[in-house]
N, C-alpha and C. Protein backbone atom coordinates (compact mmCIF):
# COMPACT_ATOMS: atom_id res chain seq x y z
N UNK A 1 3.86 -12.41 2.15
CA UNK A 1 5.16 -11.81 2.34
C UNK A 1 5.00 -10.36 2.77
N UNK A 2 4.26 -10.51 3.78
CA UNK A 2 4.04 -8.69 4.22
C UNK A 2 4.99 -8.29 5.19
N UNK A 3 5.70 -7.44 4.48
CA UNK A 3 7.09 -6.51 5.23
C UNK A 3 7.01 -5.19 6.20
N UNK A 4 7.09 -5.61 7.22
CA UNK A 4 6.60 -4.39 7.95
C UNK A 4 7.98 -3.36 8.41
N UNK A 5 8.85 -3.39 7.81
CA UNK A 5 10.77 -2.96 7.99
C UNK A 5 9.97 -2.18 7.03
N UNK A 6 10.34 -0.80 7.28
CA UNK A 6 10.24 0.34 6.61
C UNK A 6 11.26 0.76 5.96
N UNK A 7 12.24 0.16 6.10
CA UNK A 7 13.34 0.22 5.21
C UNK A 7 13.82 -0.52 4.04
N UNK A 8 13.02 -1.76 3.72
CA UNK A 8 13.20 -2.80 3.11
C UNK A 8 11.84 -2.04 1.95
N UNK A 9 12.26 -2.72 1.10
CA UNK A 9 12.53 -2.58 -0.64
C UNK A 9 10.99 -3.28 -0.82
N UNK A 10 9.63 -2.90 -0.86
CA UNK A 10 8.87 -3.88 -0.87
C UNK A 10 8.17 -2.81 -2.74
N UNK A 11 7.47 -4.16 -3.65
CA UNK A 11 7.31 -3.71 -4.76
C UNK A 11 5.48 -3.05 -4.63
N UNK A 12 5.00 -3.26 -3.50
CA UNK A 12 3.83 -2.79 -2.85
C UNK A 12 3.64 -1.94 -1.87
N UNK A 13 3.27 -0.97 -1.66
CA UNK A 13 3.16 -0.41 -0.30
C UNK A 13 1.62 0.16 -0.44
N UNK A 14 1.09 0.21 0.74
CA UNK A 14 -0.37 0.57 1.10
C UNK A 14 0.08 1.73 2.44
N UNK A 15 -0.44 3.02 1.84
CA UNK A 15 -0.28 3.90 3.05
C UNK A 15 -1.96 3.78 3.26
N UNK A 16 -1.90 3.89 4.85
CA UNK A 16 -3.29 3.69 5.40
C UNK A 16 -3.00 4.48 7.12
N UNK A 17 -4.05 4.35 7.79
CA UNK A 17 -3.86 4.89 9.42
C UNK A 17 -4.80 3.97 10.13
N UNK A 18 -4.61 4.32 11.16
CA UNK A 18 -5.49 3.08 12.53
C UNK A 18 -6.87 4.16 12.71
N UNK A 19 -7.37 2.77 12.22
CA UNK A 19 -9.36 3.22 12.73
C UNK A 19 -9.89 3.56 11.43
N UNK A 20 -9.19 2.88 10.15
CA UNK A 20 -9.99 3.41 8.81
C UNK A 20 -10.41 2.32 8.41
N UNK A 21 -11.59 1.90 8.26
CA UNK A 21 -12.44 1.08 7.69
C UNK A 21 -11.79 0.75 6.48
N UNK A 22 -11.89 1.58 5.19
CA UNK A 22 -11.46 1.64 3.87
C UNK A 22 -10.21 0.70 3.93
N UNK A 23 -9.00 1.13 4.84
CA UNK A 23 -7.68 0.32 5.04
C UNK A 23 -7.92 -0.83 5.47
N UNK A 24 -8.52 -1.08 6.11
CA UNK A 24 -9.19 -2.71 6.24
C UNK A 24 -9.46 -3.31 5.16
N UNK A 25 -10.03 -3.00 4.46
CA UNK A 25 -10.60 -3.67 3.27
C UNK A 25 -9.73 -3.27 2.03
N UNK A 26 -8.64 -2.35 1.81
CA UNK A 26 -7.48 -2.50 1.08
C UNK A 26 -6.37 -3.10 1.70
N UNK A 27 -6.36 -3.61 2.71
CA UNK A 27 -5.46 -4.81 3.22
C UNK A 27 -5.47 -5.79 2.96
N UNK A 28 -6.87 -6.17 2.40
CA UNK A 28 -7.38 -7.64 2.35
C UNK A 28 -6.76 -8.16 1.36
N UNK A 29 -6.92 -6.92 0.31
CA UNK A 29 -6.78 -6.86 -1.00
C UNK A 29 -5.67 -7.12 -1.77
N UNK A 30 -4.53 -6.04 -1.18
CA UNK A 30 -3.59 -5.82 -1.19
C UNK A 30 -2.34 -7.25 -0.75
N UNK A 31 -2.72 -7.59 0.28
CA UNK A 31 -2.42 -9.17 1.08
C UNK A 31 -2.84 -10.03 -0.12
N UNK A 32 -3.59 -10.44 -1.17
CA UNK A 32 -4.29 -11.17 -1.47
C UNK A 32 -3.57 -11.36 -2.80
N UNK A 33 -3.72 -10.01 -3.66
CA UNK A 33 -2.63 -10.29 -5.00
C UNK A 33 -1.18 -9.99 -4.96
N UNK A 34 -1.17 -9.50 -3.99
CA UNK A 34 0.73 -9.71 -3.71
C UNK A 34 1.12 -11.17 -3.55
N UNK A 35 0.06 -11.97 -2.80
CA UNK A 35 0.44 -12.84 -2.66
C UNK A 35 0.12 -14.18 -4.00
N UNK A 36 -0.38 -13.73 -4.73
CA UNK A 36 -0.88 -13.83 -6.16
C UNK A 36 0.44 -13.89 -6.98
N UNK A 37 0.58 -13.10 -6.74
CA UNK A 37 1.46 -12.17 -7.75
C UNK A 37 3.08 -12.94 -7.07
N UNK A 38 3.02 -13.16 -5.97
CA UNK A 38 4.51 -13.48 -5.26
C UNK A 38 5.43 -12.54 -5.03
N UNK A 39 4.81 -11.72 -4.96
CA UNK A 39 5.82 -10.42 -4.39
C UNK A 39 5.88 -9.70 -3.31
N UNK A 40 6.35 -8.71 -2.45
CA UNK A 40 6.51 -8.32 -0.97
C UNK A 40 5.39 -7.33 -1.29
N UNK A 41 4.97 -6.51 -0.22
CA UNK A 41 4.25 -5.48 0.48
C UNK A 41 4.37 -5.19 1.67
N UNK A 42 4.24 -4.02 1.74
CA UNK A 42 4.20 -3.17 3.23
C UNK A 42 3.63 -2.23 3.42
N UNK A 43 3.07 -2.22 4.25
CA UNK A 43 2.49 -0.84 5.02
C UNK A 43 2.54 0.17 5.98
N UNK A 44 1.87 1.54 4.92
CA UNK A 44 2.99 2.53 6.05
C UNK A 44 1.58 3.56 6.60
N UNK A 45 1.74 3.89 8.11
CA UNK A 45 0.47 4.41 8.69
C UNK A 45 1.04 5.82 8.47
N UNK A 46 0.44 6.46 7.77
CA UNK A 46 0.28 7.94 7.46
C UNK A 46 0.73 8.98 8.50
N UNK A 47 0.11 8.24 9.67
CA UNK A 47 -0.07 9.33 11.20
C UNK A 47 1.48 8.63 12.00
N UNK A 48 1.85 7.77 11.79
CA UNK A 48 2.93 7.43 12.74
C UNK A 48 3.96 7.21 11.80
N UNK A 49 4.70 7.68 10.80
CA UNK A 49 6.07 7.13 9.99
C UNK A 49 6.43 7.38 10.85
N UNK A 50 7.85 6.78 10.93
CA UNK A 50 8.85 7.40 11.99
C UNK A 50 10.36 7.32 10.90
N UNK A 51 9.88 7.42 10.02
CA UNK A 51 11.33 7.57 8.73
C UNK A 51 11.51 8.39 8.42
N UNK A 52 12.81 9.66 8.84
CA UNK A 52 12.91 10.96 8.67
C UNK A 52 13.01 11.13 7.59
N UNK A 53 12.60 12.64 7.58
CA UNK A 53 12.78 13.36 6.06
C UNK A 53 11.41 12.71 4.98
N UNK A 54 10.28 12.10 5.33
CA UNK A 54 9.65 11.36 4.32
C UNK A 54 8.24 12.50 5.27
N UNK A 55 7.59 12.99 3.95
CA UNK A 55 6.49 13.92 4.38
C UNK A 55 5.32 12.90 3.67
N UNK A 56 4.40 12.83 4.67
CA UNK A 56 3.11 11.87 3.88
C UNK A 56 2.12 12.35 3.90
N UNK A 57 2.35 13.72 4.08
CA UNK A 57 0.95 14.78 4.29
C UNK A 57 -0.19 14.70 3.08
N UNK A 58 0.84 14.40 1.52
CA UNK A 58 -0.35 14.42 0.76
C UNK A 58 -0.83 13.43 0.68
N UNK A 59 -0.96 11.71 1.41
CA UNK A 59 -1.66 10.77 1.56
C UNK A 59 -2.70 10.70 2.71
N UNK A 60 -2.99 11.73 3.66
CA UNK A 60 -3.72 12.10 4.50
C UNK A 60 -5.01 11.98 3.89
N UNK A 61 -5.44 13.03 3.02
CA UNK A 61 -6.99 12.72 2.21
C UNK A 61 -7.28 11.65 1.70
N UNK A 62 -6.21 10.55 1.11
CA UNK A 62 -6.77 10.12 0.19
C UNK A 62 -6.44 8.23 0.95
N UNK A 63 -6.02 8.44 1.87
CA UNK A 63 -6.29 6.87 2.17
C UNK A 63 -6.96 6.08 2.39
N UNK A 64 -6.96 4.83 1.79
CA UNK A 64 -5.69 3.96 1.71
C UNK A 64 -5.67 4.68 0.33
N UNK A 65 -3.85 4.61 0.12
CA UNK A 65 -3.81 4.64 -1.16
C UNK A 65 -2.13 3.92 -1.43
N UNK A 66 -3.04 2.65 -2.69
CA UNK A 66 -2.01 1.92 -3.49
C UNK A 66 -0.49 2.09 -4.18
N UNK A 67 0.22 1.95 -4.14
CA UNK A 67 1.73 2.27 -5.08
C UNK A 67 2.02 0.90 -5.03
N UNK A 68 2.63 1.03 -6.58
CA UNK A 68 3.07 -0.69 -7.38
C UNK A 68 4.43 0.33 -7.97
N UNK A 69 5.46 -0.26 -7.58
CA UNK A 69 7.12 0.21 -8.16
C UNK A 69 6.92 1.58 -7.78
N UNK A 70 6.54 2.48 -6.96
CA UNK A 70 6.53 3.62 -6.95
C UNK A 70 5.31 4.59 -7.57
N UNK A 71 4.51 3.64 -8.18
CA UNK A 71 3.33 4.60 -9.20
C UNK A 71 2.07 4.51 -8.35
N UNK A 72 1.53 5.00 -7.69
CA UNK A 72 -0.06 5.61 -7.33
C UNK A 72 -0.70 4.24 -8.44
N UNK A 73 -1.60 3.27 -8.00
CA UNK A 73 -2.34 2.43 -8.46
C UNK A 73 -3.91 2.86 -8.41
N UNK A 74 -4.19 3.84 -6.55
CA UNK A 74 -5.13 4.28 -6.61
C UNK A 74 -5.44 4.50 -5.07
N UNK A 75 -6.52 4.71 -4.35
CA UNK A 75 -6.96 5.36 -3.08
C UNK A 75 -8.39 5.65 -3.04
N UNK A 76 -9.00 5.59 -1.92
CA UNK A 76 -9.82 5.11 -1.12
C UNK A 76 -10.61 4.29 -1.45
N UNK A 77 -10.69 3.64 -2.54
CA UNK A 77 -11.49 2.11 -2.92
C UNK A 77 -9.90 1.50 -3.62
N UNK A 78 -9.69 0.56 -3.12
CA UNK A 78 -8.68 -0.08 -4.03
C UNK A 78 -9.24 -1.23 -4.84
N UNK A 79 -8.80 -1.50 -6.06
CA UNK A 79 -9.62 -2.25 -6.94
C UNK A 79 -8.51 -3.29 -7.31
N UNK A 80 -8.93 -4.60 -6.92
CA UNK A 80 -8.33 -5.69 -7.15
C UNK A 80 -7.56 -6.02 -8.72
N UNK A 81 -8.58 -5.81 -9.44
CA UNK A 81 -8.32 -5.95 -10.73
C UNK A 81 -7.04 -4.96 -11.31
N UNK A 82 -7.37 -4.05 -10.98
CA UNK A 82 -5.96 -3.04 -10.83
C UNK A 82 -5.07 -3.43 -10.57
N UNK A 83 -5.12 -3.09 -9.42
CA UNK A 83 -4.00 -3.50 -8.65
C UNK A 83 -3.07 -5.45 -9.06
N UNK A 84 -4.05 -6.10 -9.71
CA UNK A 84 -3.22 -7.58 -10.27
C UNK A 84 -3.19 -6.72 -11.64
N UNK A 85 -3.10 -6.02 -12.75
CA UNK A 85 -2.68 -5.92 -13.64
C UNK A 85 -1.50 -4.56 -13.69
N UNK A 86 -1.33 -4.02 -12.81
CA UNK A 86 -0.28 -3.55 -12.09
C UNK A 86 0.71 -4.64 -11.82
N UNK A 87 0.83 -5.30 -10.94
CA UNK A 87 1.57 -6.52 -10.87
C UNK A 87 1.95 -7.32 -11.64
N UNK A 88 0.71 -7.79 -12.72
CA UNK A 88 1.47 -8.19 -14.18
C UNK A 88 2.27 -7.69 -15.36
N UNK A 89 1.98 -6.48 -15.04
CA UNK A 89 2.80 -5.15 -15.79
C UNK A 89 4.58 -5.23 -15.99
N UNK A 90 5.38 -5.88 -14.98
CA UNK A 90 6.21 -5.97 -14.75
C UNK A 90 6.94 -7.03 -15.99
């Protein structure tokens, strides 16, 4: 259920950018227990938002980096196990 509407309500989001290795491999991840879990995700490229008023400057260093309901899960290694007990948290 990966939501790519930047406006839509997803309980996952992965900020990441084009040409990062790391975001590759927190995509996988990310794709994998959402879909576990049965819930949406989306992803937002750091270098291209185009959703005014939203500054993503402080996700620049640290991508990819995870949010579950709004909370920082984690960044530049994303850890599966996390990230599903994040999801069960609910």
């Amino acid at each position: 259920m990966h939501d790519d509407e930047p406006t839509t309500t997803a309980r996952v989001v992965l900020y990441s950018r084009a040409g990062c290795h790391l975001c590759a491999d927190a995509r996988a991840i990310v794709a994998a227990e959402a879909a576990l879990a049965g819930t949406t995700w989306r992803e937002v490229d750091v270098d291209r938002d185009d959703e005014p008023g939203r500054d993503l400057s402080q996700y620049g260093d640290l991508v990819p980096v995870v949010e579950v309901d709004g909370v920082r899960q984690g960044y530049w290694r994303i850890e599966s196990a996390r990230l599903r007990r994040a999801l069960a948290a609910r």
